[in-house]
Protein backbone atom coordinates (compact mmCIF):
# COMPACT_ATOMS: atom_id res chain seq x y z
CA UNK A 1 -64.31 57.68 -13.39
CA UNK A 2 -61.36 59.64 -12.11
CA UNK A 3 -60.44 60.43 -8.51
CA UNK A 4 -61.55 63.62 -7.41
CA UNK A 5 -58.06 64.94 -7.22
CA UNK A 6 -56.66 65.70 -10.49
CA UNK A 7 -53.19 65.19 -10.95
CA UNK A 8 -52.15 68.26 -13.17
CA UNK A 9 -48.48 67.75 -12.60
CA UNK A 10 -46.64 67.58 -15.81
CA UNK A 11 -42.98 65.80 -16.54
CA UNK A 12 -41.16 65.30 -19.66
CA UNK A 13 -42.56 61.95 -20.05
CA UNK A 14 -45.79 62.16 -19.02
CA UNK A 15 -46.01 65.30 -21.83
CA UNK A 16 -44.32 63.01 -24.81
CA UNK A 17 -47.00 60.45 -23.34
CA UNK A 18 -49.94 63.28 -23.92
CA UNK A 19 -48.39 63.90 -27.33
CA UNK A 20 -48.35 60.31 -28.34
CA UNK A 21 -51.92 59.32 -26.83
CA UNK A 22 -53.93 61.57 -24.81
CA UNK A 23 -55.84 58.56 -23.43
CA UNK A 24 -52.62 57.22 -22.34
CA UNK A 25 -51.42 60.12 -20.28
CA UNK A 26 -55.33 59.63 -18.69
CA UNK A 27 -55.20 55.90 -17.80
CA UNK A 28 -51.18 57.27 -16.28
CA UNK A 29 -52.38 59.80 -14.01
CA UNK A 30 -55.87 57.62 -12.71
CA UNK A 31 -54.93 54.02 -13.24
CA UNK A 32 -51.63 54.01 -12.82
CA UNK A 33 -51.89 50.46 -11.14
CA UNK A 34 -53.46 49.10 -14.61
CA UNK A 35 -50.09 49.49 -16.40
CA UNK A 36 -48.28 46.25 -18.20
CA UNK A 37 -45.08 45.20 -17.27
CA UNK A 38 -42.56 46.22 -19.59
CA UNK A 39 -41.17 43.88 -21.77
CA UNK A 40 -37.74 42.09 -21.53
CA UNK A 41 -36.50 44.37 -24.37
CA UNK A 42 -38.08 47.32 -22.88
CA UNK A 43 -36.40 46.84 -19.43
CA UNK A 44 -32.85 46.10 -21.46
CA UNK A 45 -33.69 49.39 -23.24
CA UNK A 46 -34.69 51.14 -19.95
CA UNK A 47 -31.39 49.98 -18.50
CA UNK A 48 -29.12 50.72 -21.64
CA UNK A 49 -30.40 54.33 -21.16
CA UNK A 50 -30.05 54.61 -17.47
CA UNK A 51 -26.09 53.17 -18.12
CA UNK A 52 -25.61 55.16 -20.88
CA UNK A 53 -26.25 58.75 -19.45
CA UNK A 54 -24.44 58.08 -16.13
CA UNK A 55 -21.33 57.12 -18.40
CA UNK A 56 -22.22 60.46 -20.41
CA UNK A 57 -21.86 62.12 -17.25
CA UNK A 58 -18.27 61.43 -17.30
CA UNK A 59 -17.52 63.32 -19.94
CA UNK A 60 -18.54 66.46 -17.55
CA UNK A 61 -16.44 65.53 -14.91
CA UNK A 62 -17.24 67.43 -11.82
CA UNK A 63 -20.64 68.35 -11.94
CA UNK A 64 -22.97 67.25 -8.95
CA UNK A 65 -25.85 65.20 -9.27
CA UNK A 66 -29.49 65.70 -8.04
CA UNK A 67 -31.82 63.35 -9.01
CA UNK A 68 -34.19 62.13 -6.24
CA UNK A 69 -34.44 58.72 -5.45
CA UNK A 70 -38.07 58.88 -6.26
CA UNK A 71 -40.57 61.15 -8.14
CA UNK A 72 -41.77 62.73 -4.33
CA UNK A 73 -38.25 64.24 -4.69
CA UNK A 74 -38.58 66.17 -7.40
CA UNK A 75 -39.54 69.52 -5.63
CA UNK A 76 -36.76 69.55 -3.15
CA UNK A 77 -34.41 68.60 -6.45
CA UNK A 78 -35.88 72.26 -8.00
CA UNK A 79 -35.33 73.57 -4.89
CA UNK A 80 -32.07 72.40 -4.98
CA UNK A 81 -31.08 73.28 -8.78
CA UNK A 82 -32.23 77.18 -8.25
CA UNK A 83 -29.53 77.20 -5.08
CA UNK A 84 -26.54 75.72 -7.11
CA UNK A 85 -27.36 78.28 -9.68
CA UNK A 86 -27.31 81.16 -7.46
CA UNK A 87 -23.77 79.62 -6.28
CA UNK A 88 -22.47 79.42 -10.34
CA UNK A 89 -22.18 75.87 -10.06
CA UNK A 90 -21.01 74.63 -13.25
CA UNK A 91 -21.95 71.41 -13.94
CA UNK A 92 -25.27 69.60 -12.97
CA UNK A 93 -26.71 66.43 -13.52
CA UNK A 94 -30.20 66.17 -13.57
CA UNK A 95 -30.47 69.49 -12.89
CA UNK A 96 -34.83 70.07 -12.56
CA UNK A 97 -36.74 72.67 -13.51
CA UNK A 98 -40.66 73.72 -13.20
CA UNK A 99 -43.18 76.47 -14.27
CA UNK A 100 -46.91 76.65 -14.26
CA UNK A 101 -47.12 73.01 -12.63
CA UNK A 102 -44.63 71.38 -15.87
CA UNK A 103 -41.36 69.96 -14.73
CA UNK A 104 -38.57 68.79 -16.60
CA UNK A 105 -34.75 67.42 -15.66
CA UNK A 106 -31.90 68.15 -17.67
CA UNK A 107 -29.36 65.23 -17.99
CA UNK A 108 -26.51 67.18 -17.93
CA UNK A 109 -26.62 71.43 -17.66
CA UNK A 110 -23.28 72.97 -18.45
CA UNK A 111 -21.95 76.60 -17.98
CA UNK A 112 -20.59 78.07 -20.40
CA UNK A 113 -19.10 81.77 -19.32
CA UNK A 114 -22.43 83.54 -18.67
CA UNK A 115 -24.71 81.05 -20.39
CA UNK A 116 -25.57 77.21 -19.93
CA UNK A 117 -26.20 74.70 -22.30
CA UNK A 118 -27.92 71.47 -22.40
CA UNK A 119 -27.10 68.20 -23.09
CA UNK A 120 -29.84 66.02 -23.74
CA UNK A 121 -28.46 62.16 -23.49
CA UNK A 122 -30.28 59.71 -25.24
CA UNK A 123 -28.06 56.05 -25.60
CA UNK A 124 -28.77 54.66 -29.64
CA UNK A 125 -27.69 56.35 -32.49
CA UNK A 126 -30.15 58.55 -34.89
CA UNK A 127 -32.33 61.22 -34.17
CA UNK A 128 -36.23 60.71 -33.63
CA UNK A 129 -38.77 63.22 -34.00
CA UNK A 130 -39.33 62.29 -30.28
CA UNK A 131 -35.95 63.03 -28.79
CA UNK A 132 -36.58 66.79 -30.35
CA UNK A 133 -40.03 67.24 -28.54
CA UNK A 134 -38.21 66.43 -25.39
CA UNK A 135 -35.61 68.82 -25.89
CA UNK A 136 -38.46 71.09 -26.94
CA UNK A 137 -40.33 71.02 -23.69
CA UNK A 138 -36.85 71.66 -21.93
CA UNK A 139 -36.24 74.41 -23.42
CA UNK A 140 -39.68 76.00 -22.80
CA UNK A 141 -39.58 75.77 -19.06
CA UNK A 142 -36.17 76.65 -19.02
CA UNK A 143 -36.93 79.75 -20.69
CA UNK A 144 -39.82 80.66 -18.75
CA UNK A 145 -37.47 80.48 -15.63
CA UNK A 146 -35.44 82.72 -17.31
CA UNK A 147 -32.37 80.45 -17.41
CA UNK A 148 -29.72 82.18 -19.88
CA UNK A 149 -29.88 79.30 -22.28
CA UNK A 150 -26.57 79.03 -24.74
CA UNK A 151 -27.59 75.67 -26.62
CA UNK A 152 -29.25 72.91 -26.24
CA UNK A 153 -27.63 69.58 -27.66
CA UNK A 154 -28.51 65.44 -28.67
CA UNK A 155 -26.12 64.52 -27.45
CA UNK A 156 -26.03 60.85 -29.26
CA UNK A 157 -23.48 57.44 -29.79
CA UNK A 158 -21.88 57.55 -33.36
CA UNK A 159 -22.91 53.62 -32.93
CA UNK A 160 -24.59 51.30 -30.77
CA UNK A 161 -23.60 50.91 -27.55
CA UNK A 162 -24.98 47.32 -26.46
CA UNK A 163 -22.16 45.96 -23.77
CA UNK A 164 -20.17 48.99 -22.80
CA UNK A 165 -18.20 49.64 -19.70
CA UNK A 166 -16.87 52.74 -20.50
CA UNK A 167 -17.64 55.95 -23.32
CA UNK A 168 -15.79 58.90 -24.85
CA UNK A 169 -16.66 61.87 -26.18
CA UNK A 170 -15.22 60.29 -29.23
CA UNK A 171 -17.86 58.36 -29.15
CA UNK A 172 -20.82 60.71 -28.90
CA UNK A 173 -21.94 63.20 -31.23
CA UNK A 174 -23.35 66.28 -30.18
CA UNK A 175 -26.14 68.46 -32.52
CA UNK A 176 -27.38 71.60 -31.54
CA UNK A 177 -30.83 71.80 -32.06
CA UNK A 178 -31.23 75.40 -30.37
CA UNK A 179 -32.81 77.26 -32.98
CA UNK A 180 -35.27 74.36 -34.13
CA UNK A 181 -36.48 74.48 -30.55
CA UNK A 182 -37.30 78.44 -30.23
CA UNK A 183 -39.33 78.06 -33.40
CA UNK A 184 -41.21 75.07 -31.71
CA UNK A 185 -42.79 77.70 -28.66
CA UNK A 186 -45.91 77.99 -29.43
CA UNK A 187 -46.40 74.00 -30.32
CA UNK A 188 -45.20 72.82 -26.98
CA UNK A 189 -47.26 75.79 -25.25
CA UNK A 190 -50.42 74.28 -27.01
CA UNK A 191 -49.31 70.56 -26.39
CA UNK A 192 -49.26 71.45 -22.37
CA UNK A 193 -52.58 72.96 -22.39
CA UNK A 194 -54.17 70.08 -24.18
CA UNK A 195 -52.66 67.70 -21.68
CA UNK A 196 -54.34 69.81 -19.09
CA UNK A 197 -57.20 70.16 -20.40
CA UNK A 198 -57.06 65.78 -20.87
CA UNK A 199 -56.55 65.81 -16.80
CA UNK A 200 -59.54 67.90 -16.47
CA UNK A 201 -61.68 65.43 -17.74
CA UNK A 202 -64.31 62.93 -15.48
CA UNK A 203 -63.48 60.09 -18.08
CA UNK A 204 -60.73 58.91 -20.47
CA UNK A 205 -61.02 60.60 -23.77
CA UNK A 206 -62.53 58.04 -26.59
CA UNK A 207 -59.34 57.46 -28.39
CA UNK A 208 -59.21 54.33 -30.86
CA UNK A 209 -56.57 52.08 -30.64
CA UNK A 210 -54.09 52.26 -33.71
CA UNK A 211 -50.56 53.44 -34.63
CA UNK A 212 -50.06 55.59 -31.50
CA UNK A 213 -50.06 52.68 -29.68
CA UNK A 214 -46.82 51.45 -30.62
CA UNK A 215 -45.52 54.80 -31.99
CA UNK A 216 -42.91 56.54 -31.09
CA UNK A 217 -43.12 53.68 -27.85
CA UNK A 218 -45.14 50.89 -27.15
CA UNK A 219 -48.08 52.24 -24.75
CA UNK A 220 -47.98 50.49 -21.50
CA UNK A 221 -51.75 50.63 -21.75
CA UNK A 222 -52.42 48.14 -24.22
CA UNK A 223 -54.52 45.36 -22.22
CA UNK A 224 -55.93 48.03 -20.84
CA UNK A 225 -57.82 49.75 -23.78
CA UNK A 226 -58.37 46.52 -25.06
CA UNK A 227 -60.69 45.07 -22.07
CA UNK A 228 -61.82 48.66 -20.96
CA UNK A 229 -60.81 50.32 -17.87
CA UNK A 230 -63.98 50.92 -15.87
């Protein structure tokens, strides 16, 4: 059984978790210490994305950047975001965001005249169904803060990037996704209030293992579904 405090805060990935498995996004919030350790190719992958959107970064020379050192910072980072704003800062990295208890960062927010857009950073080539439900999310919070969104991009490498010290916009290629995510609303409004509705619960939902365990990422909860978490 669950602690008695709920943990109803929402982030980007603990949403795509809820969409992939809401068992998963369960076991997260309660027995977080029953996690396996990533892989060796999950950690290169982990890494490869970390290096890859500090390089993308770069290509928006000047911005400043806000992301805490750990998760406890995230409220002081909002805090933080909503002053730079106010001062018409132009560039921001990491910039966060939160409404009704869901928070999201944006890799890299750019003004652009009275507008910003997004860039969404994501470090192999090709588009996944995933990397548009993430943007999706994004742009529902942003929205419901009343940001004055322009676009919202994937911003993606033209080819793999495996070994890289340095990137150019050359390299990237940038597809706006805006309108695809204002028709998508209502879906990620009903995907948060399932995953709320998932941390309400006294016990894990009865999911069976299958597909979603590997799909669109390998669940970190694996060994523990299979032995059984009480």
């Amino acid at each position: 059984m669950a602690g008695s405090k709920q943990k109803l805060w929402l982030s980007k990935s603990t949403y795509l978790r809820s969409l992939q498995c809401p068992k998963a996004l369960y076991l997260y919030k309660n027995f977080y210490q029953f996690r396996d350790k990533p892989s060796a190719k999950q950690q290169a992958s982990f890494d490869r994305g970390h290096r890859v959107g500090r390089l993308a970064q770069l290509l928006f020379p000047g911005g400043i950047y806000i992301r805490p050192a750990s998760p406890r910072g995230w409220p002081k980072a909002i805090e933080a975001t909503s002053k730079l704003l106010a001062n018409k800062q132009e560039i921001i990295y990491e910039a966060a965001f939160q409404h009704d208890g869901v928070m999201c960062a944006v890799d890299i927010l750019v003004q652009n005249g009275s507008f910003y857009d997004v860039y969404e950073v994501k470090s192999s080539p090709g588009v996944r169904q995933v990397y548009i439900e993430d943007m999706a999310l994004q742009y529902w919070v942003l929205r419901r803060q009343k940001i004055q969104l322009g676009k919202v991009y994937l911003l993606l490498p033209k080819k793999p990037q495996d070994g890289f010290i340095d990137l150019h916009m050359d390299d990237m290629e940038a597809i706006d996704y805006t309108e695809q995510l204002a028709a998508m609303v209502l879906d990620v409004e009903e995907g948060v209030r399932a995953a709320a509705r998932t941390l309400t619960l006294d016990n894990a939902p009865e999911v069976a293992m299958g597909e979603q365990c590997l799909k669109p990422y390998p669940c970190d909860f694996q060994s523990t579904c299979k032995r059984g978490y009480r």
